[in-house]
Structures are given as C-alpha cells and as structure tokens.
Protein backbone atom coordinates (compact mmCIF):
# COMPACT_ATOMS: atom_id res chain seq x y z
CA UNK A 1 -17.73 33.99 -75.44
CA UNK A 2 -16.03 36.27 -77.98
CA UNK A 3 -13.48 39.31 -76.77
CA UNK A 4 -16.14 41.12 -78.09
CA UNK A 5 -18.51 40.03 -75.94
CA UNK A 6 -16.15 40.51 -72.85
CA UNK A 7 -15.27 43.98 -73.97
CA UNK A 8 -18.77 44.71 -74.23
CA UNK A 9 -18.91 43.36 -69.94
CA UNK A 10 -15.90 45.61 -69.33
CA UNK A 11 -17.62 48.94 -70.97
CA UNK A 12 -20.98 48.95 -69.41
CA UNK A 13 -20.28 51.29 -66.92
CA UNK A 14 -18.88 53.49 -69.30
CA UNK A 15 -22.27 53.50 -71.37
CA UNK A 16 -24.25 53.77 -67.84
CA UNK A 17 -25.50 49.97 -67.51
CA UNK A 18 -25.02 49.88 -63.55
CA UNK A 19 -28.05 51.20 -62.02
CA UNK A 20 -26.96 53.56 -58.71
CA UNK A 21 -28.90 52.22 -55.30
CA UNK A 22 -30.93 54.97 -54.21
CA UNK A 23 -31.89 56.64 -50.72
CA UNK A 24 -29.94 54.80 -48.13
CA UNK A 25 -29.59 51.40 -49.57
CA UNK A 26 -26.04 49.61 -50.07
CA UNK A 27 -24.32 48.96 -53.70
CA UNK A 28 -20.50 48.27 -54.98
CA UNK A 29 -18.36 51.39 -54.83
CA UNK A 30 -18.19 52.59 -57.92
CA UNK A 31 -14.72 53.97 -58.19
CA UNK A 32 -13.01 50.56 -57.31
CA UNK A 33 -15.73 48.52 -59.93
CA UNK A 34 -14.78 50.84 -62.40
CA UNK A 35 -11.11 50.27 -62.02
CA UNK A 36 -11.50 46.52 -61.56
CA UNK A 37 -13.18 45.99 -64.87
CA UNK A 38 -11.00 49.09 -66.55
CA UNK A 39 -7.88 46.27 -64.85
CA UNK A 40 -10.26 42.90 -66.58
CA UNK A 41 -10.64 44.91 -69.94
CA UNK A 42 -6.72 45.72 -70.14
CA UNK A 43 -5.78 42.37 -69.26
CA UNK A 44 -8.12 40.75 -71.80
CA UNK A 45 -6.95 42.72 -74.61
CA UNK A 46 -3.22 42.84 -73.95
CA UNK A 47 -3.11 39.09 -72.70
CA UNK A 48 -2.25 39.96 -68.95
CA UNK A 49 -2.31 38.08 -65.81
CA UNK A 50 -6.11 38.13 -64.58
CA UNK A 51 -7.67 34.34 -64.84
CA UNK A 52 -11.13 33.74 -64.33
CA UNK A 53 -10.64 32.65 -61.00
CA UNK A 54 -9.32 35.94 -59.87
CA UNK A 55 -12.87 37.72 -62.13
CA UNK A 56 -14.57 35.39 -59.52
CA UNK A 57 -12.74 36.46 -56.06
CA UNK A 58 -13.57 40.00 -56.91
CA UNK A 59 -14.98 42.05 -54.21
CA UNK A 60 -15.82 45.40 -53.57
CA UNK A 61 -16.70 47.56 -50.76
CA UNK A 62 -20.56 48.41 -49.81
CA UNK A 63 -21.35 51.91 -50.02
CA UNK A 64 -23.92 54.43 -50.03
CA UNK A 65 -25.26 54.58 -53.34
CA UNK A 66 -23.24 52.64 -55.18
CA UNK A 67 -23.77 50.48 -58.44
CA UNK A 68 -26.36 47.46 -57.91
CA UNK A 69 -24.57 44.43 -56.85
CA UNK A 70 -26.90 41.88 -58.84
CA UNK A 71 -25.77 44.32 -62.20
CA UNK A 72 -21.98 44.18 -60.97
CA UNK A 73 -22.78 40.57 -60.69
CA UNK A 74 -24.08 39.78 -63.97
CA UNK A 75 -21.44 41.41 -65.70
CA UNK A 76 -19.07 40.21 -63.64
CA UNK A 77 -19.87 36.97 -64.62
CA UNK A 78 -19.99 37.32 -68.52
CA UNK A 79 -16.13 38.67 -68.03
CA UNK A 80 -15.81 35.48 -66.29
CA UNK A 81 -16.75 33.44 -69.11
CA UNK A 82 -14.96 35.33 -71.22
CA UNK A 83 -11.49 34.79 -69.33
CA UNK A 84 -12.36 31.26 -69.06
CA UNK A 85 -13.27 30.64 -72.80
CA UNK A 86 -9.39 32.04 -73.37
CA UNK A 87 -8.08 29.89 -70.80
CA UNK A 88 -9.89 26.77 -72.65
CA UNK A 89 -8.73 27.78 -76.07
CA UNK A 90 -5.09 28.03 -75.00
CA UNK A 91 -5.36 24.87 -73.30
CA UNK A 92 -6.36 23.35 -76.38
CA UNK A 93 -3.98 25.41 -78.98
CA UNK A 94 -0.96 24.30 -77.06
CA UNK A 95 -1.38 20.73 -75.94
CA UNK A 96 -4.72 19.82 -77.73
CA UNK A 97 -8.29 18.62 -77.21
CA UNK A 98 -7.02 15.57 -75.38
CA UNK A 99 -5.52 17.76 -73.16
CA UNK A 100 -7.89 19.72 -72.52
CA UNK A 101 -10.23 16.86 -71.68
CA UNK A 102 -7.85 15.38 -69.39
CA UNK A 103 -7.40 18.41 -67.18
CA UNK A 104 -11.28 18.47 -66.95
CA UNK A 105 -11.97 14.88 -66.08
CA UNK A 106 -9.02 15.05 -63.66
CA UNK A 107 -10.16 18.36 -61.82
CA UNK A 108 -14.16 16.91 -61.70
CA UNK A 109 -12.73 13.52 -60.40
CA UNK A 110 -10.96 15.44 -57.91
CA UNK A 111 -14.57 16.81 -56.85
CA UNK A 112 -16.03 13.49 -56.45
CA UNK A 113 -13.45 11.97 -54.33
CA UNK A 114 -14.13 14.87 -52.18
CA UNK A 115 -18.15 14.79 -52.25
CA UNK A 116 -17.89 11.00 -51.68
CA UNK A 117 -17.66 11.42 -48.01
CA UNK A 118 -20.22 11.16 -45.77
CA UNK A 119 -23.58 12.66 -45.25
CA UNK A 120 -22.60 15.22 -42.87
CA UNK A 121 -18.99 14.80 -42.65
CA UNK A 122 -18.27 16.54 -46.65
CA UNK A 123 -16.10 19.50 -45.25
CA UNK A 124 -14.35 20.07 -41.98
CA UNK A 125 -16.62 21.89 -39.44
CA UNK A 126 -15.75 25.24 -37.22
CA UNK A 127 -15.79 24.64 -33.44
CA UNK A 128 -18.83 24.37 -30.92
CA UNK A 129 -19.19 27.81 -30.65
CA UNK A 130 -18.06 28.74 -34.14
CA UNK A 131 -20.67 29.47 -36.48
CA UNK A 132 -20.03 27.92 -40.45
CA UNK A 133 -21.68 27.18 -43.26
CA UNK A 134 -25.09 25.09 -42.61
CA UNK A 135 -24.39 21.54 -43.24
CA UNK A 136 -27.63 20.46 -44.69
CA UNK A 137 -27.95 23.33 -47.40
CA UNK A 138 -24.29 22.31 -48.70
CA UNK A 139 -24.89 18.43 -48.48
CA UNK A 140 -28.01 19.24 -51.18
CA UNK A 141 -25.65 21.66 -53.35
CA UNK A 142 -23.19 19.45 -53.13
CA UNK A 143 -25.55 16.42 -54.14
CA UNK A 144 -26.45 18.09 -57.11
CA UNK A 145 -22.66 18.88 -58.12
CA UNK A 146 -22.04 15.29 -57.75
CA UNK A 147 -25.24 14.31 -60.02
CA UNK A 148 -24.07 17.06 -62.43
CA UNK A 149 -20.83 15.58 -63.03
CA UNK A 150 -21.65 11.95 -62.39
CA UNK A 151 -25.16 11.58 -64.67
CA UNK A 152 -25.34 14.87 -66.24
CA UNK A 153 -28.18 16.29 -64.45
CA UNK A 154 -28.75 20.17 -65.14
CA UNK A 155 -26.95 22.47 -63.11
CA UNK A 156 -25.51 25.99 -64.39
CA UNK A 157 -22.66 28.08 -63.24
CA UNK A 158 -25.07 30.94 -62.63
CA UNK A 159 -26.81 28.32 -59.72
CA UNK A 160 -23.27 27.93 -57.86
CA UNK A 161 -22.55 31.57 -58.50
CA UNK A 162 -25.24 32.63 -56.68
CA UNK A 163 -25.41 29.91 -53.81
CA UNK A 164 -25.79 30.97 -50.31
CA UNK A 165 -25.96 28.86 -47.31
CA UNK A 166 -27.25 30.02 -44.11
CA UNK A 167 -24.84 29.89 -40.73
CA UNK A 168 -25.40 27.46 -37.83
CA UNK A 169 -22.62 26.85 -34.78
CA UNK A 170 -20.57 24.01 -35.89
CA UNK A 171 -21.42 24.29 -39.82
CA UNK A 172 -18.87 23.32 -42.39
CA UNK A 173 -15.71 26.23 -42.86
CA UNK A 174 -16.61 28.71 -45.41
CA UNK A 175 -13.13 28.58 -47.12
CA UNK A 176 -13.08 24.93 -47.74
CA UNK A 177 -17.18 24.76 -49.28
CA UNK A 178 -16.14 27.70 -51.11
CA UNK A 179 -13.14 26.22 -52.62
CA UNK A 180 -14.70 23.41 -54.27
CA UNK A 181 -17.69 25.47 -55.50
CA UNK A 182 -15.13 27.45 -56.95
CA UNK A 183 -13.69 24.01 -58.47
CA UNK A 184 -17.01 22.81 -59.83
CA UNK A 185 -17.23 26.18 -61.59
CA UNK A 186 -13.67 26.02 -63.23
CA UNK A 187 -14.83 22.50 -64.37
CA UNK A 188 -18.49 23.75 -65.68
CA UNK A 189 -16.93 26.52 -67.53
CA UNK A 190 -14.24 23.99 -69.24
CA UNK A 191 -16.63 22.25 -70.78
CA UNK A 192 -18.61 24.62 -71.57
C-alpha cells in the first residue's frame, strides 16, 4: 500500500465517505474517529509513533448516530496496511530481506508452538462461572491459522479481522485468543 493510498484512508471523512447511522441505531463517535485518523494521517506523513498494531487496538465509543462501524472498519483497515507496509519496508532497508524473513518465520513459529496444544486446551480458560471465548469456534479459527501458515491454505487478514466467537462459562480468556489473532495478523501482513 502506497502513502497515497493511506492518505486517501485518513481523508474519507473529510470528503464524507462514513455513512451516519440513522434513527436510533448505534455508530463510532464521530468526533474521536475523526481525530484518530486526523492522529494516523499525521503520524504517517511525519514518520511518528503509531504502528499498525496500535491502527488495530483502536476503539471508539458507540453513539447515537454516529459513523457506520463496518465503514470505520474498512478504512481502518487499509490505514492498517498501510502502517504495516512501512514497518516491512524499514525492516528490510535497514537489516535486509533476510531479515525481514527471519522476523516472520520466527513470529509464525511462535504461533505454532502455541496452536500445537491440545484440542481444547489452546488458551487458558476463565473460571466455572466466568464466561470466555467459546472454545470450539476458536479451536476451528485457530485450525485454519495453523493450516495457513503450515500448508498455505487461504486465509486473509480481513477473515481474522472480523472474527467473532460467541461466549460460553469456562471459554478460553479473551485477551490471550486475541493476542495471537493479533500475532497471526502482524505475520499475514509481513508477508504480504
């Protein structure tokens, strides 16, 4: 993705690309997605800070006729890319391709030592009473990250953006599934 292309992300509210919820329904607030991407723009053009992990954790609050989330989303996600891409290209302008390849195959090997446990047993689990992440809906995702970076089997970064589990008492922690999709992602978009 070029800075051009992330610029373009960063500017679509200013050319009116984020549709407004109507009647009572729930959206983004639009002051604090404005100054988010206004922060992702600045920092992409001056060479600040933000990563693309940080584009990732984003969050805004729901409000009353704010901007669609799924637009917020989208966008959200090209400026992802975008920091990324940079990320990659430094990688490989200061130590080199090998480098770069290393990191990658390090961080997904990382992910398969992890996935390698047990049916059932892949993350630690909340209490009795606790509800978490349902384990059978992340033992498939997380069957298909392993295929992905094992045999090369098709999976995008827009299918482990937009994963959801369902809760159940004693399901895997949220933090800990979340962290390695997060992981996967940082690998996917190395490679990419």
């Amino acid at each position: 993705m070029t800075s051009e292309t992330a610029n373009d992300a960063t500017q679509e509210r200013a050319s009116g690309s984020f549709r407004v919820v109507s009647g009572s329904g729930r959206g983004y607030h639009p002051a604090a997605v404005d100054k988010f991407l206004a922060a992702a723009r600045e920092s992409f053009e001056v060479g600040g800070d933000l990563t693309a992990a940080d584009v990732r954790e984003a969050s805004f609050p729901l409000v009353k006729g704010g901007y669609v989330i799924a637009d917020v989303d989208a966008a959200l996600g090209r400026i992802e890319d975008a920091f990324a891409a940079r990320q990659r290209d430094q990688i490989v302008r200061d130590g080199g391709t090998e480098e770069w390849v290393t990191q990658a195959r390090e961080q997904a090997q990382v992910i398969l030592d992890h996935l390698a446990r047990s049916r059932r047993s892949k993350f630690a689990r909340t209490g009795f009473l606790t509800f978490g992440y349902r384990v059978d809906e992340v033992d498939h995702v997380a069957g298909r990250i392993v295929r992905y970076l094992r045999d090369g089997d098709e999976l995008s970064v827009e299918q482990l953006r937009s994963a959801a589990f369902r809760m159940q008492r004693h399901g895997y922690r949220e933090e800990q599934v979340d962290a390695l999709l997060d992981a996967t992602i940082d690998v996917m978009l190395a490679v990419r």
